[in-house]
PDB file of N, CA and C in Angstrom:
ATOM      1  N   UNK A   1       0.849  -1.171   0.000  1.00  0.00           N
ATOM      2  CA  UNK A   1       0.000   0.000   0.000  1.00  0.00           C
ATOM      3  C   UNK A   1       0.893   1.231   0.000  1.00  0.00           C
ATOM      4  N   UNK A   2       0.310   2.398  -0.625  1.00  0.00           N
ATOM      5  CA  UNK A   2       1.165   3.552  -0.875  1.00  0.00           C
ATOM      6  C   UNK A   2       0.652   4.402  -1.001  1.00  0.00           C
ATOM      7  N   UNK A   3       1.201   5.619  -1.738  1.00  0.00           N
ATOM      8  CA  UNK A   3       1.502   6.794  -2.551  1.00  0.00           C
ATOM      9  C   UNK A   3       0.990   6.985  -3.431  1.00  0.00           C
ATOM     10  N   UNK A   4       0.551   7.389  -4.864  1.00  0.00           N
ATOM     11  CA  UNK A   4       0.857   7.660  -5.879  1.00  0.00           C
ATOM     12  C   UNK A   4       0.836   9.038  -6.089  1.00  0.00           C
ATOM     13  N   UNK A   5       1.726   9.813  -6.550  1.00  0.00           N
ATOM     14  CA  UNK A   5       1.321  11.308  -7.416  1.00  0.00           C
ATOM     15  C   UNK A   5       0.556  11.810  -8.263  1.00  0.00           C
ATOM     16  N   UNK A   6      -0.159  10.527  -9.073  1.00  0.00           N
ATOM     17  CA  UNK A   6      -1.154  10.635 -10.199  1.00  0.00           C
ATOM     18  C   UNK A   6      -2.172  11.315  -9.347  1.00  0.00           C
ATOM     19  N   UNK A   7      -2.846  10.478  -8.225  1.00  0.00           N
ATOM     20  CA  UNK A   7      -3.774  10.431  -7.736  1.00  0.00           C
ATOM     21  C   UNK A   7      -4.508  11.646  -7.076  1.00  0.00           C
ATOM     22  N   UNK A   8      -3.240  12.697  -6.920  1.00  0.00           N
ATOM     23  CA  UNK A   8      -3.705  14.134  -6.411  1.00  0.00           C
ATOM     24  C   UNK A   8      -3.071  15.098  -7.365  1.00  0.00           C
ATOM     25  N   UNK A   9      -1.872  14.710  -7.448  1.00  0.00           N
ATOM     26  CA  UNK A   9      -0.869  15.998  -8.258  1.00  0.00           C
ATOM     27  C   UNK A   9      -1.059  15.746  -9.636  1.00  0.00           C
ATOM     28  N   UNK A  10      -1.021  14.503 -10.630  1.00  0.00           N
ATOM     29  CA  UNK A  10      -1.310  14.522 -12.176  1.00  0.00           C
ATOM     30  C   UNK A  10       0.057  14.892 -12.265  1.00  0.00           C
ATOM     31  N   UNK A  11      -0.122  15.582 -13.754  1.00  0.00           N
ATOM     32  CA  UNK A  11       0.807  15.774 -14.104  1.00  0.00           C
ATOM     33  C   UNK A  11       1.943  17.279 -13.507  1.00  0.00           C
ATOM     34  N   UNK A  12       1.446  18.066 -12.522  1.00  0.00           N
ATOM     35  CA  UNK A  12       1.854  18.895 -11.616  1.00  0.00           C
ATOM     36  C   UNK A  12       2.923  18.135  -9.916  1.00  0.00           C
ATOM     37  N   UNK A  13       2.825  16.762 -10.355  1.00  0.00           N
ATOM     38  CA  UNK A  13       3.787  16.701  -9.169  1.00  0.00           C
ATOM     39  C   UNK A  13       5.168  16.758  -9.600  1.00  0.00           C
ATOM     40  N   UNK A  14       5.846  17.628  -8.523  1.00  0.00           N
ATOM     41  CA  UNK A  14       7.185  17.948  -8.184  1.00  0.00           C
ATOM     42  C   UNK A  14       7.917  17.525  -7.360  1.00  0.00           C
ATOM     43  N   UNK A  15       9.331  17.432  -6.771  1.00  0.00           N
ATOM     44  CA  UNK A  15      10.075  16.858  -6.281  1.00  0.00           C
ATOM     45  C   UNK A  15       9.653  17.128  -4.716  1.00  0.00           C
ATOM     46  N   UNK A  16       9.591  18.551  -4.581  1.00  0.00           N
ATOM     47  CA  UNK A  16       8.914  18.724  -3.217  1.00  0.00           C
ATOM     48  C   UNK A  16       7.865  18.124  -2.885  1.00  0.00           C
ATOM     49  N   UNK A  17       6.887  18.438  -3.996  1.00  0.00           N
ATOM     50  CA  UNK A  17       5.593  17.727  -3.290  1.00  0.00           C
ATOM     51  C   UNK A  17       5.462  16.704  -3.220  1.00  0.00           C
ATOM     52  N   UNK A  18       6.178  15.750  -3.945  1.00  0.00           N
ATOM     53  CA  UNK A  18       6.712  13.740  -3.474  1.00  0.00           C
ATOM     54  C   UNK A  18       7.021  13.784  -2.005  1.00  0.00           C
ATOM     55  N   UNK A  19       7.930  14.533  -1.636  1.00  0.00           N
ATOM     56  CA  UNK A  19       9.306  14.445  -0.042  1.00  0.00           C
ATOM     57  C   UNK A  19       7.636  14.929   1.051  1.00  0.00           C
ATOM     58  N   UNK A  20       6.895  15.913   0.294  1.00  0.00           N
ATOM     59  CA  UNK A  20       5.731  16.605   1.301  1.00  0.00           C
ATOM     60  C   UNK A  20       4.646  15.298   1.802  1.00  0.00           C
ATOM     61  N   UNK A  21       4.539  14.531   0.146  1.00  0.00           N
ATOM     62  CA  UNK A  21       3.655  13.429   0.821  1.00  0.00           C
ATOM     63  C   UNK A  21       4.365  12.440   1.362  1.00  0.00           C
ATOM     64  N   UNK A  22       5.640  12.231   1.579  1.00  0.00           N
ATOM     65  CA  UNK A  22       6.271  10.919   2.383  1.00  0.00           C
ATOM     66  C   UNK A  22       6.179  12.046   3.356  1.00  0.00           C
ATOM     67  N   UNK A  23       6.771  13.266   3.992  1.00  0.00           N
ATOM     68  CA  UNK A  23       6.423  13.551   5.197  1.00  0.00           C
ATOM     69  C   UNK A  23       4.996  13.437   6.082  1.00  0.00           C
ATOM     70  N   UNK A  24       4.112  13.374   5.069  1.00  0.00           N
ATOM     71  CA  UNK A  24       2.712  13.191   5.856  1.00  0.00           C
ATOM     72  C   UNK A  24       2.474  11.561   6.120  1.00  0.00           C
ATOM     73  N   UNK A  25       2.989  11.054   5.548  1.00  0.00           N
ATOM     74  CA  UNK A  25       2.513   9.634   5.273  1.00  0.00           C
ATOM     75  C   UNK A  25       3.296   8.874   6.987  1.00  0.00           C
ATOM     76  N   UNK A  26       4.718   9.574   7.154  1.00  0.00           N
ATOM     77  CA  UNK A  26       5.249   9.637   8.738  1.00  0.00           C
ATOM     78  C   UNK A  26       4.414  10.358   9.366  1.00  0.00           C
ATOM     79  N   UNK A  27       4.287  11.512   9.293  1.00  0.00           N
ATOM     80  CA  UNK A  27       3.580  12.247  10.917  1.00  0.00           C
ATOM     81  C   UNK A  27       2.337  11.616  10.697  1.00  0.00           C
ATOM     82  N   UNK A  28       1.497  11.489  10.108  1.00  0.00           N
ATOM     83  CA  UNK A  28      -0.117  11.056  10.342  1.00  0.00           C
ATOM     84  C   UNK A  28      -0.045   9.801  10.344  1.00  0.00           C
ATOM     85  N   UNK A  29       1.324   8.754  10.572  1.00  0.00           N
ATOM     86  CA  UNK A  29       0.981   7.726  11.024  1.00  0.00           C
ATOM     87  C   UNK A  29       0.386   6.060  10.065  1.00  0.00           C
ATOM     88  N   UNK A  30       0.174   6.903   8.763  1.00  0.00           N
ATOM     89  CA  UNK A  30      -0.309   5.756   7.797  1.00  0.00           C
ATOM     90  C   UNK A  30       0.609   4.722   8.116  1.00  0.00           C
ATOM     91  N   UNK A  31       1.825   5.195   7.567  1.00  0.00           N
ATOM     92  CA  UNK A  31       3.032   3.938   7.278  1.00  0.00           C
ATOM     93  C   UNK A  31       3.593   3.302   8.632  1.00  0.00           C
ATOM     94  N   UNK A  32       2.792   3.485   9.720  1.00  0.00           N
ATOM     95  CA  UNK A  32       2.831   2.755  11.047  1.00  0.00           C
ATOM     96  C   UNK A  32       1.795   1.348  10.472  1.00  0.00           C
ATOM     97  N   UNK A  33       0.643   1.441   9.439  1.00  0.00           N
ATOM     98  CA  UNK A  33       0.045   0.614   9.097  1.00  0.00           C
ATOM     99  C   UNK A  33       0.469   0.247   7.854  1.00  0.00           C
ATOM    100  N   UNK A  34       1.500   0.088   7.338  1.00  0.00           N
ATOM    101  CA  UNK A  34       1.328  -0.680   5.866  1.00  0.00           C
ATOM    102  C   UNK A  34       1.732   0.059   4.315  1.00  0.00           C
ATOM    103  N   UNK A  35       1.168   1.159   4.772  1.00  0.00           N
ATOM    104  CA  UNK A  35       1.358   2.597   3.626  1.00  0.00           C
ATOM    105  C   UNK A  35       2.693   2.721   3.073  1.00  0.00           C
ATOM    106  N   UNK A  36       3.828   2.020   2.774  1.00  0.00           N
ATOM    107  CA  UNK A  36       5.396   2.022   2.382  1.00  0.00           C
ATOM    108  C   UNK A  36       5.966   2.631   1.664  1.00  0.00           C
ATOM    109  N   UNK A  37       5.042   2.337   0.020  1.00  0.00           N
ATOM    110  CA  UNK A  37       5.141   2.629  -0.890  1.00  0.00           C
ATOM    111  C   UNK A  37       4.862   3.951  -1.166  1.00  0.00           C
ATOM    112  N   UNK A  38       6.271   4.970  -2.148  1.00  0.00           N
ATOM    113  CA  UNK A  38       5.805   6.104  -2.905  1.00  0.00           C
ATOM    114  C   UNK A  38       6.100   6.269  -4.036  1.00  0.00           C
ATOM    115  N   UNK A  39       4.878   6.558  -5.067  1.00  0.00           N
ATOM    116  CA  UNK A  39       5.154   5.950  -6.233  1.00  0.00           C
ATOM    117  C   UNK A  39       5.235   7.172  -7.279  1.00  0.00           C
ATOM    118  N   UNK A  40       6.336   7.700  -8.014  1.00  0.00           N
ATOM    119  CA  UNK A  40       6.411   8.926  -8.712  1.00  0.00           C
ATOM    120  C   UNK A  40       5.746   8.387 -10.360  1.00  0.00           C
ATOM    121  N   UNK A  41       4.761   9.393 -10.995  1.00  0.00           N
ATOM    122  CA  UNK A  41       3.636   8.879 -12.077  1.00  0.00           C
ATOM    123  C   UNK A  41       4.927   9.349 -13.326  1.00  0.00           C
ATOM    124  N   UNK A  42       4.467   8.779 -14.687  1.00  0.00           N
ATOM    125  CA  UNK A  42       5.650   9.263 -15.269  1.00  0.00           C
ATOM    126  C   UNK A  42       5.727  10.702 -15.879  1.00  0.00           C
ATOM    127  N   UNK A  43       5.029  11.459 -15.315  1.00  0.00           N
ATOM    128  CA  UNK A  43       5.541  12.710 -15.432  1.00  0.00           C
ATOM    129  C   UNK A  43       6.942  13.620 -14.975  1.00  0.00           C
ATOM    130  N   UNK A  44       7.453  12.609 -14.230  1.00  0.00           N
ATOM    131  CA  UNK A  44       8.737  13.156 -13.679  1.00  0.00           C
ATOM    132  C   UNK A  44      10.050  13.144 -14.844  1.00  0.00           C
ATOM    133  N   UNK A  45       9.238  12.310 -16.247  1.00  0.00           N
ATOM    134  CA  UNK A  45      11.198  12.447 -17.017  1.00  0.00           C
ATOM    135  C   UNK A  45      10.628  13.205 -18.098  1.00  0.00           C
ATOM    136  N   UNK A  46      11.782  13.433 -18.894  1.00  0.00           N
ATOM    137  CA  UNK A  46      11.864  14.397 -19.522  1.00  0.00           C
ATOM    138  C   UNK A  46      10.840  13.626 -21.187  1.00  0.00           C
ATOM    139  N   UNK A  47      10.398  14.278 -21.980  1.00  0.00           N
ATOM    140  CA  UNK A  47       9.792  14.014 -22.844  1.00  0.00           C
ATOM    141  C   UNK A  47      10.529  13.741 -24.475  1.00  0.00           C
ATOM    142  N   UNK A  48      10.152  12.581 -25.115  1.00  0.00           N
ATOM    143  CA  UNK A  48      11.245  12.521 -26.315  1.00  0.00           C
ATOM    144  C   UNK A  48      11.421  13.809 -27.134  1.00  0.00           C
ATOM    145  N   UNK A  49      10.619  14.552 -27.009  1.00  0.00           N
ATOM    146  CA  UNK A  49      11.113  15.881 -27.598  1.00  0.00           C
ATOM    147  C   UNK A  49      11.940  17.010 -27.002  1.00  0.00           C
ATOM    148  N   UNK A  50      12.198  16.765 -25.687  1.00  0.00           N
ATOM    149  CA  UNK A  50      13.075  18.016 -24.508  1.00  0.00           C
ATOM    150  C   UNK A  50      14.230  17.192 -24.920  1.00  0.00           C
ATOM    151  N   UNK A  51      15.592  17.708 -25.702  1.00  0.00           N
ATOM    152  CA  UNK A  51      16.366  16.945 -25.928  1.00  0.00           C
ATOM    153  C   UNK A  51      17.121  17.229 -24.427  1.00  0.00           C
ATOM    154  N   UNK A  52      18.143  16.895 -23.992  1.00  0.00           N
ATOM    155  CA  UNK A  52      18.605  15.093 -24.377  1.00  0.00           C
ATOM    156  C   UNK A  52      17.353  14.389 -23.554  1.00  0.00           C
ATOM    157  N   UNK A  53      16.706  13.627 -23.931  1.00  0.00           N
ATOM    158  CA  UNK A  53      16.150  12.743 -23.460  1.00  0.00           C
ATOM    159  C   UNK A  53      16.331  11.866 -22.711  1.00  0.00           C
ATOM    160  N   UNK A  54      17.691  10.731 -22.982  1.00  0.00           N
ATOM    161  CA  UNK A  54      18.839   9.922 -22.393  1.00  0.00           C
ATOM    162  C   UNK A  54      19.886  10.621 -22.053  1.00  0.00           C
ATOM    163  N   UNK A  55      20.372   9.761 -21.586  1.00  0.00           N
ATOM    164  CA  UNK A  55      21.918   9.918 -21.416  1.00  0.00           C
ATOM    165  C   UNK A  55      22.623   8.804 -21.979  1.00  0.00           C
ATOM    166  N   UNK A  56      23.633   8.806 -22.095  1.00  0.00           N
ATOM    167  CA  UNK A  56      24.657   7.929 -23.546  1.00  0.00           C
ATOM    168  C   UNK A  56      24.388   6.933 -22.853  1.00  0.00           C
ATOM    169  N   UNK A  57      24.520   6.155 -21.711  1.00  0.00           N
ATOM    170  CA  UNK A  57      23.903   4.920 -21.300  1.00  0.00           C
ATOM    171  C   UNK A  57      22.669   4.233 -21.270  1.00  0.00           C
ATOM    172  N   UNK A  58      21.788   5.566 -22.217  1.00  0.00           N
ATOM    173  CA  UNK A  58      20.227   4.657 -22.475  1.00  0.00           C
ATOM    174  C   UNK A  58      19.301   5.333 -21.158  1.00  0.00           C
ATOM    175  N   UNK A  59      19.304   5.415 -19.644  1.00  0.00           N
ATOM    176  CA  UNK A  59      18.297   5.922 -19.201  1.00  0.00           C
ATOM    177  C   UNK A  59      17.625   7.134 -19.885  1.00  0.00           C
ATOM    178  N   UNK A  60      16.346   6.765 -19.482  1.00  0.00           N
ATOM    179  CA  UNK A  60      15.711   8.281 -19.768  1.00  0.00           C
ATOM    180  C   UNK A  60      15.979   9.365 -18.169  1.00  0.00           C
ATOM    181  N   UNK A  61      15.952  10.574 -18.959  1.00  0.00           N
ATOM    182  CA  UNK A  61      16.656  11.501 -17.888  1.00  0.00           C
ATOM    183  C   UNK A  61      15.056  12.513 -17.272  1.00  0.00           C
ATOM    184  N   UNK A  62      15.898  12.703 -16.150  1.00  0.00           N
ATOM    185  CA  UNK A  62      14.641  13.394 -15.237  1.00  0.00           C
ATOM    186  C   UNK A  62      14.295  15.086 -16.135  1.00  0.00           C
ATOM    187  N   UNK A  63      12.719  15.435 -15.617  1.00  0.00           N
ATOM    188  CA  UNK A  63      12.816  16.379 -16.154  1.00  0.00           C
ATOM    189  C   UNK A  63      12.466  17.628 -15.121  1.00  0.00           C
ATOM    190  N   UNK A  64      12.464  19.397 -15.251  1.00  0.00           N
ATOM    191  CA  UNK A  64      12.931  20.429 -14.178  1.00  0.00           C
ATOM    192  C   UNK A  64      12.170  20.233 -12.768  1.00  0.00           C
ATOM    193  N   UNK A  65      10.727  19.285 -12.840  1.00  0.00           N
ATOM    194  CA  UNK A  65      10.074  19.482 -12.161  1.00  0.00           C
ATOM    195  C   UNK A  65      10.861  18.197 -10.833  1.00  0.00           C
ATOM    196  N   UNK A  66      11.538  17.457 -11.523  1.00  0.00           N
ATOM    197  CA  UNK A  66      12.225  16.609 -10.318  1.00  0.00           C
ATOM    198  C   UNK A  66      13.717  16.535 -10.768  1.00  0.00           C
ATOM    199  N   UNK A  67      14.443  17.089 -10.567  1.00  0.00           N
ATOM    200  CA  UNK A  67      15.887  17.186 -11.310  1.00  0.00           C
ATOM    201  C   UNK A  67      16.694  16.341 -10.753  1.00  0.00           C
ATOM    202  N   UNK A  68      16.343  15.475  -9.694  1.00  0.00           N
ATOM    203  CA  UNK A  68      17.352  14.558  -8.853  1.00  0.00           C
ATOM    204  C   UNK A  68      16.720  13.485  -8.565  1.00  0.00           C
ATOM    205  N   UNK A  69      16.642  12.557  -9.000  1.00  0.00           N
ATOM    206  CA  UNK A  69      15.949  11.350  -9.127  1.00  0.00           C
ATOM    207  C   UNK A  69      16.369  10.791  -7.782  1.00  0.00           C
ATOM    208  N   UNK A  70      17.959  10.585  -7.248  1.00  0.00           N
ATOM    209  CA  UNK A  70      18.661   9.546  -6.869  1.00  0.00           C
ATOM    210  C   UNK A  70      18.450  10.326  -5.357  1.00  0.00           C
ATOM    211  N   UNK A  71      18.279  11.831  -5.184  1.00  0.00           N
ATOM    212  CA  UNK A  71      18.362  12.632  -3.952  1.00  0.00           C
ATOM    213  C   UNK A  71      16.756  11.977  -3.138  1.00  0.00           C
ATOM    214  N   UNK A  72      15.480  11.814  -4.298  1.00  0.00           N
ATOM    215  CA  UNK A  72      14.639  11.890  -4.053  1.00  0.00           C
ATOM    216  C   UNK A  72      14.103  10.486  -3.669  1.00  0.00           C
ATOM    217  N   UNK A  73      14.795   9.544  -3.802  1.00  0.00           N
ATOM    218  CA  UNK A  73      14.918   8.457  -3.827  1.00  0.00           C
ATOM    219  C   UNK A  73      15.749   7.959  -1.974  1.00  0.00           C
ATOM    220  N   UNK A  74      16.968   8.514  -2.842  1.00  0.00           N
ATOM    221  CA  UNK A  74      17.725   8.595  -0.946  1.00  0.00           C
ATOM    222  C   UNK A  74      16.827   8.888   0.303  1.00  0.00           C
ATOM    223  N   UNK A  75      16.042  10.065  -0.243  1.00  0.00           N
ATOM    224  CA  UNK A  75      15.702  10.781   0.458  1.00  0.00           C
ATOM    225  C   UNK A  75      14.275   9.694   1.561  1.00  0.00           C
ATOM    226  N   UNK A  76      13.589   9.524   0.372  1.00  0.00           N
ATOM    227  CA  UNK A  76      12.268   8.373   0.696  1.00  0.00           C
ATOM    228  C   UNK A  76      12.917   6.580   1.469  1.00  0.00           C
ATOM    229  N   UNK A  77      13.684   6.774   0.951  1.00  0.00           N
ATOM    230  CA  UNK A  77      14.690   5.266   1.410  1.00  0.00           C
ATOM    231  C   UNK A  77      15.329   5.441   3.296  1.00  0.00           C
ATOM    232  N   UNK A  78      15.146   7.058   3.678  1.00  0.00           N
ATOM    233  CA  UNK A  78      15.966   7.666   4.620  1.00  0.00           C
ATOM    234  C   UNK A  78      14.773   7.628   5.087  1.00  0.00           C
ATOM    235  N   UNK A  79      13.625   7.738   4.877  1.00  0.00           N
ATOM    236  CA  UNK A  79      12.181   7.615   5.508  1.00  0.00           C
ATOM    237  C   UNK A  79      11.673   6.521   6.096  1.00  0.00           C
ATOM    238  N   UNK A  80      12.490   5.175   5.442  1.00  0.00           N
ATOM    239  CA  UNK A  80      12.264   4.005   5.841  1.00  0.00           C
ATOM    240  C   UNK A  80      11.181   3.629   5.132  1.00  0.00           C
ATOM    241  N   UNK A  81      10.838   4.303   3.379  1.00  0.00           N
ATOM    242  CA  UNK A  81       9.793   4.110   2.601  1.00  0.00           C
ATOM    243  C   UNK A  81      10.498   3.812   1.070  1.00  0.00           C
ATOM    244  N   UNK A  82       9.185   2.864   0.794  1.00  0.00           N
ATOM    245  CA  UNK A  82      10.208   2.579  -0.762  1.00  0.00           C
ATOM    246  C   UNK A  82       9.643   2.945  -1.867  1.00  0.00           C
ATOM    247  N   UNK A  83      10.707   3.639  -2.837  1.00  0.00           N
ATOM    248  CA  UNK A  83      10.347   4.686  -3.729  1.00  0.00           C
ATOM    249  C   UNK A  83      10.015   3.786  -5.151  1.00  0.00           C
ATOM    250  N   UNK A  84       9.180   4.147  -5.833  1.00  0.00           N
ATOM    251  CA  UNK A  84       8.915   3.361  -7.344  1.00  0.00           C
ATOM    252  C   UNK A  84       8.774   4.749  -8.667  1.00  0.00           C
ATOM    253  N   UNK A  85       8.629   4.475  -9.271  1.00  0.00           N
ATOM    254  CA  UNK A  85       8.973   5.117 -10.462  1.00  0.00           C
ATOM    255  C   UNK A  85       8.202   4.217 -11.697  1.00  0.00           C
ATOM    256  N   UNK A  86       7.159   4.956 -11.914  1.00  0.00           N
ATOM    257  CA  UNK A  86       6.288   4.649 -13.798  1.00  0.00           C
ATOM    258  C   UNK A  86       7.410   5.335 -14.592  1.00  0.00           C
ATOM    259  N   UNK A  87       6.936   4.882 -15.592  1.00  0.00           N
ATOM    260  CA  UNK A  87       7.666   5.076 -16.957  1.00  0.00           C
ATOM    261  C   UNK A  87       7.244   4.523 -18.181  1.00  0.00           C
ATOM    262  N   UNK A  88       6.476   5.436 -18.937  1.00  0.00           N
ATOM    263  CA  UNK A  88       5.632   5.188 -20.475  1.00  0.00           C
ATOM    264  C   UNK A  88       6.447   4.431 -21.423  1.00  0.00           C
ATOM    265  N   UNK A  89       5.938   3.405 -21.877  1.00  0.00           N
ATOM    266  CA  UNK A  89       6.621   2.883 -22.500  1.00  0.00           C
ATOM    267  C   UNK A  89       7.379   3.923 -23.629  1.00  0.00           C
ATOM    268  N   UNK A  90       8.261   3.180 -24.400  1.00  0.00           N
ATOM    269  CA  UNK A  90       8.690   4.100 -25.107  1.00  0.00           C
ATOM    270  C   UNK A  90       9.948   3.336 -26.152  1.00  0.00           C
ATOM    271  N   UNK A  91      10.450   4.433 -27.541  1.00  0.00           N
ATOM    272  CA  UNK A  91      11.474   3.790 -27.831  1.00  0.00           C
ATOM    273  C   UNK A  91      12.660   3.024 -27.225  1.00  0.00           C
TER     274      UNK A  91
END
């Protein structure tokens, strides 16, 4: 049980407002029951038309609204919550 960003933010969630709902998800106690999961929708990477898209190793790269994938990730992992990530299919 979890998170998702779709579910309130759409395509308007940002890096803050991910870290805002793992902070609520601690103080109000959900994830004392089960609630673990936070799940970023794939609006967070960059679009095949915002070049670079990848990086020379093939990931697709984040886009302004979450610019640190790995901070935001640390960050939820430092919560004692585990972070997931959609991603549209694609070339």
């Amino acid at each position: 049980m979890g998170w998702s960003s779709w579910h309130i933010h759409c395509k308007c969630a940002t890096q803050a407002k991910v870290c805002d709902a793992a902070n609520q998800m601690i103080t109000s106690g959900i994830a004392d029951f089960g609630y673990q999961f936070v799940s970023v929708e794939d609006c967070w990477m960059k679009k095949p038309n915002d070049p670079p898209y990848r990086n020379s190793n093939g990931p697709v790269l984040p886009n302004w609204k979450s610019p640190d994938m790995k901070s935001l990730t640390d960050y939820l992992h430092g919560r004692e919550l585990r972070a997931g990530l959609q991603i549209s299919p694609g070339p």
